[in-house]
N, C-alpha and C. Protein backbone atom coordinates (compact mmCIF):
# COMPACT_ATOMS: atom_id res chain seq x y z
N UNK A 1 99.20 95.62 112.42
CA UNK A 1 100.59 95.65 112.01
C UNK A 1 101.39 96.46 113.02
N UNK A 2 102.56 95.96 113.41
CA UNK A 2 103.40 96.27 114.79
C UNK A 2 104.14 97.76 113.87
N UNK A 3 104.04 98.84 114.17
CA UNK A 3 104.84 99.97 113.57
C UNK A 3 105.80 100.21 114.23
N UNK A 4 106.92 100.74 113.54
CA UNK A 4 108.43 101.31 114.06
C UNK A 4 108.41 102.49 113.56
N UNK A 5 108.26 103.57 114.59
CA UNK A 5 108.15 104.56 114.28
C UNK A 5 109.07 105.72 114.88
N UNK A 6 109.20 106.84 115.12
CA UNK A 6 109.33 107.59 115.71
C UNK A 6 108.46 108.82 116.39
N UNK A 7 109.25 109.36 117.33
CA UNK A 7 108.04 110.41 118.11
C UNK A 7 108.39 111.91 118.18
N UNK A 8 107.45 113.05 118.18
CA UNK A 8 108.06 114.07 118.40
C UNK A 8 108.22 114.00 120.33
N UNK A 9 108.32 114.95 120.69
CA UNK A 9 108.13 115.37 122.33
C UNK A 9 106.80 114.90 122.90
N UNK A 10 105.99 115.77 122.40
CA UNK A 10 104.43 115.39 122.71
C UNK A 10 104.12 114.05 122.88
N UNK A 11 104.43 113.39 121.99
CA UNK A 11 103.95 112.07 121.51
C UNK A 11 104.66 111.18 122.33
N UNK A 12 106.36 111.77 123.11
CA UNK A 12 106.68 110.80 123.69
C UNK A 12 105.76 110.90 125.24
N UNK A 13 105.96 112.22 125.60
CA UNK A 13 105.15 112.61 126.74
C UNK A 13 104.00 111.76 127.21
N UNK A 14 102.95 111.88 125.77
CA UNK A 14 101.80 110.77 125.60
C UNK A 14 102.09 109.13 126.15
N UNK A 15 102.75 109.17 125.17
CA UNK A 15 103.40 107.45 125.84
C UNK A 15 103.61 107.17 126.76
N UNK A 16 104.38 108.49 127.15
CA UNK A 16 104.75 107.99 128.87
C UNK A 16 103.45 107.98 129.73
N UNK A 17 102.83 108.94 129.71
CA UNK A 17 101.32 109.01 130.12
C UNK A 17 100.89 107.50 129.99
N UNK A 18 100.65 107.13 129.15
CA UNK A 18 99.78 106.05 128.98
C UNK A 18 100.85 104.78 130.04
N UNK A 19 102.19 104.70 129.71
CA UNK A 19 102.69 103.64 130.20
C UNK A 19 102.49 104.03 131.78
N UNK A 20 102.31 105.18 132.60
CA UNK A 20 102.29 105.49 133.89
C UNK A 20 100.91 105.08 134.11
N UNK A 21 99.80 105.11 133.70
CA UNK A 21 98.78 104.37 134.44
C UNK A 21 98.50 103.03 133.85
N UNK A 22 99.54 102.79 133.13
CA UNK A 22 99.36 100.69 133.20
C UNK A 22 100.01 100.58 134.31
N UNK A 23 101.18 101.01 134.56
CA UNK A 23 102.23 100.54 135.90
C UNK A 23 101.59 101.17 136.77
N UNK A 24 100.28 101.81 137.07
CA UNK A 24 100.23 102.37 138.54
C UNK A 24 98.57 101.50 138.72
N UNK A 25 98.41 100.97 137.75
CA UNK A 25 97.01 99.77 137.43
C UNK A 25 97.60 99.06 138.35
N UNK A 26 99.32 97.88 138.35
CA UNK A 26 99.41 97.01 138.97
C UNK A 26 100.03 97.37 139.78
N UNK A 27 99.77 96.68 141.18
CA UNK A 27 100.33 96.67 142.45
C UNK A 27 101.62 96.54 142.83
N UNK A 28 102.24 95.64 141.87
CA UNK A 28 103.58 95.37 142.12
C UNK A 28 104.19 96.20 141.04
N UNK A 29 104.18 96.54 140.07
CA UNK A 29 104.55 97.29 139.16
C UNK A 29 104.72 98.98 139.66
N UNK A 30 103.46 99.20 140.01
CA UNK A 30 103.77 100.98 140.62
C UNK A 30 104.43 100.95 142.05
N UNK A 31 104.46 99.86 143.12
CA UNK A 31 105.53 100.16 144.02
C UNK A 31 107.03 99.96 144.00
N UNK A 32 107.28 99.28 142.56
CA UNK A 32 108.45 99.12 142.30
C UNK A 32 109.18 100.19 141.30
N UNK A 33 108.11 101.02 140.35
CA UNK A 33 108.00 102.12 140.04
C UNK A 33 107.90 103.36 141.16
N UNK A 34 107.84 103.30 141.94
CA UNK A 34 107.63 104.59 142.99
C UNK A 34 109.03 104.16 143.90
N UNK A 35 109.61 102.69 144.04
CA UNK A 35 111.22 102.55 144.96
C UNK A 35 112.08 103.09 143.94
N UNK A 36 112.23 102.71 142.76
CA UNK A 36 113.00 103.15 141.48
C UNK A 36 113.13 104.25 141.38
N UNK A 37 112.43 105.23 141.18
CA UNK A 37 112.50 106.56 140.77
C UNK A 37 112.39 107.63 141.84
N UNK A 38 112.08 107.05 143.32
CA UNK A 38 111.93 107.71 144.23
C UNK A 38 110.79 108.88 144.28
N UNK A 39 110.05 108.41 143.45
CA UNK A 39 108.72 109.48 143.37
C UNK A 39 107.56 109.19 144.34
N UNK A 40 107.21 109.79 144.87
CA UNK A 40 105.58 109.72 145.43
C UNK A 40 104.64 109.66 144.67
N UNK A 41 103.49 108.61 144.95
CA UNK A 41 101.89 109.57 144.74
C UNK A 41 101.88 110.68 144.36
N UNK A 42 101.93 111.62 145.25
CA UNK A 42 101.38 113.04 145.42
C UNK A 42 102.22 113.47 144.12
N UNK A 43 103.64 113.51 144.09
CA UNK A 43 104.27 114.11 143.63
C UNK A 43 103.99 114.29 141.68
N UNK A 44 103.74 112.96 141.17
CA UNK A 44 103.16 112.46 139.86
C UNK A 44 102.58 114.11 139.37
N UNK A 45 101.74 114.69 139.98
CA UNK A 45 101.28 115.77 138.93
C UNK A 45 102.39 116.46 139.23
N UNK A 46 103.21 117.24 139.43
CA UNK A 46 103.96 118.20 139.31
C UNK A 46 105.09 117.49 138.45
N UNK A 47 105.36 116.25 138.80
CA UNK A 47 106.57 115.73 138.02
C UNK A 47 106.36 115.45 136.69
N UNK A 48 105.29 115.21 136.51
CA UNK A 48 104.79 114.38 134.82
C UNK A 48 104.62 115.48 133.48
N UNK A 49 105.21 116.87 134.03
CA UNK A 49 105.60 117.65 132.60
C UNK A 49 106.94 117.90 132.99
N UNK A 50 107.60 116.89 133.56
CA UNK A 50 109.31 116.98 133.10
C UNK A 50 109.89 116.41 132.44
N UNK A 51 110.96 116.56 131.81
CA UNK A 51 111.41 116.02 130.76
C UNK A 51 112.12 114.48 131.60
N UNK A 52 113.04 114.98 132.80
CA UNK A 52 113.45 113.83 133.23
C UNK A 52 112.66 112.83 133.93
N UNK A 53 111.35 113.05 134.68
CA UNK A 53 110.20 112.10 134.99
C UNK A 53 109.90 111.11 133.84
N UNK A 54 109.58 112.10 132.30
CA UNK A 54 108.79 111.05 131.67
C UNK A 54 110.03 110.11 131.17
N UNK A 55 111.65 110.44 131.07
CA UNK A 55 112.73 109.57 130.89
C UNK A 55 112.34 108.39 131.71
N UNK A 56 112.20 109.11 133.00
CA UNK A 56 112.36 107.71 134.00
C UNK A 56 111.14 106.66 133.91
N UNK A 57 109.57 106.50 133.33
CA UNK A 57 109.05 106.24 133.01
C UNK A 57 109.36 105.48 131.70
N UNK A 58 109.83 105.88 130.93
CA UNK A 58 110.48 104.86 129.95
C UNK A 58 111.61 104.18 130.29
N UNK A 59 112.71 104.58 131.24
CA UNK A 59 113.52 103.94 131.40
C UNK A 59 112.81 102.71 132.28
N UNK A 60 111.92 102.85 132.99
CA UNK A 60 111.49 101.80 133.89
C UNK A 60 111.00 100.77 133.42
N UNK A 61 110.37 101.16 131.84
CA UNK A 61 109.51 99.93 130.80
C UNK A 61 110.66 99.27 130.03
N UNK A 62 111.56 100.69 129.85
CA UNK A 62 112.89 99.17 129.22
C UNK A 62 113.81 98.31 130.37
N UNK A 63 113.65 98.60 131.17
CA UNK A 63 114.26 97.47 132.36
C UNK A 63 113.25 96.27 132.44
N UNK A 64 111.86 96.47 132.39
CA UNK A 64 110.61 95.25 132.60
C UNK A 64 110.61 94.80 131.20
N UNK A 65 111.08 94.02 130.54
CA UNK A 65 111.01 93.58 129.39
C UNK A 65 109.66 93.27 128.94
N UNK A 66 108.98 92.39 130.08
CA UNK A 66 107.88 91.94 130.08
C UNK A 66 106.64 92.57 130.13
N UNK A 67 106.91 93.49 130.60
CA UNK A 67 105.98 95.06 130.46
C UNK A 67 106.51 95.35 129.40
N UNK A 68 107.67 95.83 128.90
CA UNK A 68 107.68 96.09 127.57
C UNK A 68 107.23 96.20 126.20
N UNK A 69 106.88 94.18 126.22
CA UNK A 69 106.37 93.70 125.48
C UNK A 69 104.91 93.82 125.09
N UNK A 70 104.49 94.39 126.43
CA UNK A 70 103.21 93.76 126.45
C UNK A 70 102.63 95.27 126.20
N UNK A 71 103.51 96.41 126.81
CA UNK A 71 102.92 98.31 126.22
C UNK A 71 103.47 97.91 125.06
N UNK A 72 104.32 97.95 124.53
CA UNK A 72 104.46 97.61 123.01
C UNK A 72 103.22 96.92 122.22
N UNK A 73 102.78 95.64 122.68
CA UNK A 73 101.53 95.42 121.91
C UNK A 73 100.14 96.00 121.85
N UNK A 74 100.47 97.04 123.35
CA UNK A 74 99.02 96.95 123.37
C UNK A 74 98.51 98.71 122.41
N UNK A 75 99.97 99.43 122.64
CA UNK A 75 99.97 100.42 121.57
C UNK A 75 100.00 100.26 120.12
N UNK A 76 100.55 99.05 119.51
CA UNK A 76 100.66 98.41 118.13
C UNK A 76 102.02 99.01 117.59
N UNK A 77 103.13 98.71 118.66
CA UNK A 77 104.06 99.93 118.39
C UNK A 77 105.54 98.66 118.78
N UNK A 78 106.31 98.16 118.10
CA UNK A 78 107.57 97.63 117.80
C UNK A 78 107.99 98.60 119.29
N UNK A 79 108.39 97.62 120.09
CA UNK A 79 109.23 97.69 121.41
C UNK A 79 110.78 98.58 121.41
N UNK A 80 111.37 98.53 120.26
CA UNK A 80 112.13 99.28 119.50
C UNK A 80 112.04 100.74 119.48
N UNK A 81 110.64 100.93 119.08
CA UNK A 81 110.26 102.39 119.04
C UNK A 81 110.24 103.07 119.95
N UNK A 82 110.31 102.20 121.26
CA UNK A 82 109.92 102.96 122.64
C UNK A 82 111.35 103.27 123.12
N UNK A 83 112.43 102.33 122.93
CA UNK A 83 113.66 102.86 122.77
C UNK A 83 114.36 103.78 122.11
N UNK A 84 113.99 104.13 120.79
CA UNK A 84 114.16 105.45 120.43
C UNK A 84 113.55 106.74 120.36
N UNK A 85 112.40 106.44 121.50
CA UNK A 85 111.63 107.86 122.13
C UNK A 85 112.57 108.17 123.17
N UNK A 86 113.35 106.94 124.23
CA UNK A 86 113.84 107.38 124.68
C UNK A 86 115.11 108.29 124.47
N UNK A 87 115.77 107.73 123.64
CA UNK A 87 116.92 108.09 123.33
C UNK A 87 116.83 109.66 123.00
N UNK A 88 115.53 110.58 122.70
CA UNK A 88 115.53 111.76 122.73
C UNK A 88 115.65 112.63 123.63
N UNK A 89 114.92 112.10 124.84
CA UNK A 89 115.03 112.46 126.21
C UNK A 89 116.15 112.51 127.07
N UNK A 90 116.20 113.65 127.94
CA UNK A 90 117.58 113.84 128.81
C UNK A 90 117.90 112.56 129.29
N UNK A 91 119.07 112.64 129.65
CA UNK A 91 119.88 111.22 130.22
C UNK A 91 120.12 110.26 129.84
N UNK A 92 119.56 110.11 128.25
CA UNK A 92 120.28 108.65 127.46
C UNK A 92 121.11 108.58 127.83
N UNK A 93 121.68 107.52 127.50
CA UNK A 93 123.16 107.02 127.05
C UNK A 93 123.71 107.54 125.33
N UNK A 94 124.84 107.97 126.02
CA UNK A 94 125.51 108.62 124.57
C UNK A 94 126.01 107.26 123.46
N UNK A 95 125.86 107.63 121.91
CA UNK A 95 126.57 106.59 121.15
C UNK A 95 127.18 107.14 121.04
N UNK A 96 128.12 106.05 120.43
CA UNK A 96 129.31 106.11 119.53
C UNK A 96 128.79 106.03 118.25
């Protein structure tokens, strides 16, 4: 069953974790992930306990829809949900 859930910090952190070595699994996925965000290789451990790294890591899965879909299923987690992990993290977009 696909859950809609929410996350504390940790949990989004986690996620992002997990979505950074599916996208660094594929070839075309982590060099288009590393032009995007302007990150290095090397750089990944020092960056990956920041708040704005693991943003950009989710922001990069909601631009790939198709990746989206597919970390969404493979966590059992409504694609939705990954949008409102982001939305906790620095640099959302503000609502109205």
């Amino acid at each position: 069953m696909i859950q809609m859930r929410t996350f504390n910090y940790f949990e989004i952190k986690e996620l992002a974790h997990e979505a950074l070595l599916e996208i660094l699994e594929d070839p075309y996925r982590s060099q288009r992930f590393f032009a995007l965000t302007g990150t290095t290789p090397k750089q990944i451990r020092q960056e990956m306990n920041k708040a704005e790294f693991i943003a950009g890591i989710l922001d990069y899965m909601l631009q790939d829809e198709p990746f989206l879909k597919e970390f969404a299923d493979m966590q059992d987690l409504n694609p939705a949900a990954i949008t409102l992990a982001r939305l906790r993290l620095p640099g959302a977009p503000l609502t109205e």
